[in-house]
Protein backbone atom coordinates (compact mmCIF):
# COMPACT_ATOMS: atom_id res chain seq x y z
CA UNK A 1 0.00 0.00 0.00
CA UNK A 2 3.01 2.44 1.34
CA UNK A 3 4.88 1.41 -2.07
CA UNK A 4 1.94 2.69 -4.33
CA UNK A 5 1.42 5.81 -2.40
CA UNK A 6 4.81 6.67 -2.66
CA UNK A 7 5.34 5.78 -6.33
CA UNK A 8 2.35 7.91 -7.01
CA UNK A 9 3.46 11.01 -5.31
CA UNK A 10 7.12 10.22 -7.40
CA UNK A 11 4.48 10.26 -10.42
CA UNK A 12 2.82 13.63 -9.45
CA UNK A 13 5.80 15.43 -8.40
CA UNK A 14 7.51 14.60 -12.18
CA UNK A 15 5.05 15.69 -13.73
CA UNK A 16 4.39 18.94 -11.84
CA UNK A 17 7.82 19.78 -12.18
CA UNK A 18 7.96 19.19 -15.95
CA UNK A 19 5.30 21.05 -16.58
CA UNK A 20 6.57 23.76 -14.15
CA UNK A 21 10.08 23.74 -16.49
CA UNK A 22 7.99 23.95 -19.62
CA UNK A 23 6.07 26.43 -18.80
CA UNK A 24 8.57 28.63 -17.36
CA UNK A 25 10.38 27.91 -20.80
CA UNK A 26 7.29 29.14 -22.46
CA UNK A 27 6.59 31.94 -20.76
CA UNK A 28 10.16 33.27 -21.38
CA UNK A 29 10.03 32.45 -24.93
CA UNK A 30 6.60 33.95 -25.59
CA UNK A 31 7.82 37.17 -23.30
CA UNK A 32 10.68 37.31 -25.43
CA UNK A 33 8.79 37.37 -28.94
CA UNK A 34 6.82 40.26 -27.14
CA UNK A 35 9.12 42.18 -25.32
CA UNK A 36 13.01 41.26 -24.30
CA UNK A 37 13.42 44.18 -22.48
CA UNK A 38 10.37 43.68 -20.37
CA UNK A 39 11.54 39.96 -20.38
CA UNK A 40 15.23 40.37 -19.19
CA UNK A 41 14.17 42.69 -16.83
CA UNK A 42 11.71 40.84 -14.88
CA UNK A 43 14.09 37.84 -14.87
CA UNK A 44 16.51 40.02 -13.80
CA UNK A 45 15.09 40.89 -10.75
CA UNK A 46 13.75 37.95 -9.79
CA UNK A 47 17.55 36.86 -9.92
CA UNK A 48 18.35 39.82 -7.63
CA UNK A 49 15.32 38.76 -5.57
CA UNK A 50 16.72 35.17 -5.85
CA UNK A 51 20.41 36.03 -4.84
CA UNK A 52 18.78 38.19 -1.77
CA UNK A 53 17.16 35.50 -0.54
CA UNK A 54 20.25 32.93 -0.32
CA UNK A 55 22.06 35.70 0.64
CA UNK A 56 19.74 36.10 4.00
CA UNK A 57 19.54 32.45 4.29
CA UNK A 58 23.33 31.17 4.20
CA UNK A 59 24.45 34.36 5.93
CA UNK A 60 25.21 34.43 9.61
CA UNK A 61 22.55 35.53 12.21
CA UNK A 62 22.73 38.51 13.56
CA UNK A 63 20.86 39.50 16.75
CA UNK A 64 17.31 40.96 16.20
CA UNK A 65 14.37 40.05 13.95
CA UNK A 66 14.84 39.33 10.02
CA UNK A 67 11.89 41.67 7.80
CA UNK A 68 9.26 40.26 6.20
CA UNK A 69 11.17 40.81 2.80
CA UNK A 70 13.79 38.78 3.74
CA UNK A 71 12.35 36.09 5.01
CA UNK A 72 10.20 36.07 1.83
CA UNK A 73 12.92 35.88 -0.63
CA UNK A 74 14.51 33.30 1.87
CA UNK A 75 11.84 30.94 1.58
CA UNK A 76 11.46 31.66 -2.19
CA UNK A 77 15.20 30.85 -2.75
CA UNK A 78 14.88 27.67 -0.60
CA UNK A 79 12.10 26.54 -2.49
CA UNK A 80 13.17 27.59 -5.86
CA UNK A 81 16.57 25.44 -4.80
CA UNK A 82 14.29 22.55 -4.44
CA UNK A 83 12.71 22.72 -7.37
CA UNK A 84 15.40 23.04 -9.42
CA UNK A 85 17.64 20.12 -7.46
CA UNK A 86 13.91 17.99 -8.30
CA UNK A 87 13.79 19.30 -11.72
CA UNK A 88 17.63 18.34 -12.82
CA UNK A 89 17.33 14.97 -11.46
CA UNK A 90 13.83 14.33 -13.32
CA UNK A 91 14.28 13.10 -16.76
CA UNK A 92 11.57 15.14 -18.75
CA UNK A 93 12.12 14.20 -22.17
């Protein structure tokens, strides 16, 4: 019973991440037919956003209480590093 659970979460969790991949891939190629300045400059700062975030995650603590902005882009860069680690390791083709 565990074994079929499992295997169908595995299922469900390839496919949602394949689908994530190609649809990120089409929304960049679709934003690029339409606008690559608009394009490169939202994924620009979502890289800066990105980079923020594992930047307030790996760095060390400092007394006090972390904003809501960083721990925002901390959890988005944690789960973005997730999702990528899942995605490279699925086989999507």
């Amino acid at each position: 019973m565990y074994v079929l659970e499992e295997l169908a979460g595995e299922v469900v969790l390839t496919v949602v991440a394949c689908l994530a991949v190609a649809g990120l891939g089409l929304a960049f190629v679709r934003g690029w037919e339409s606008s690559p300045l608009i394009t490169g400059g939202v994924g620009g700062a979502s890289l800066v956003f990105l980079g923020y975030g594992g930047w307030e995650l790996l760095r060390p603590a400092r007394p006090g209480r972390r904003g809501r902005l960083a721990g925002v882009a901390a959890a988005t860069f944690a789960g973005a590093a997730l999702f990528v680690a899942y995605a490279w390791s699925c086989t999507c083709s």
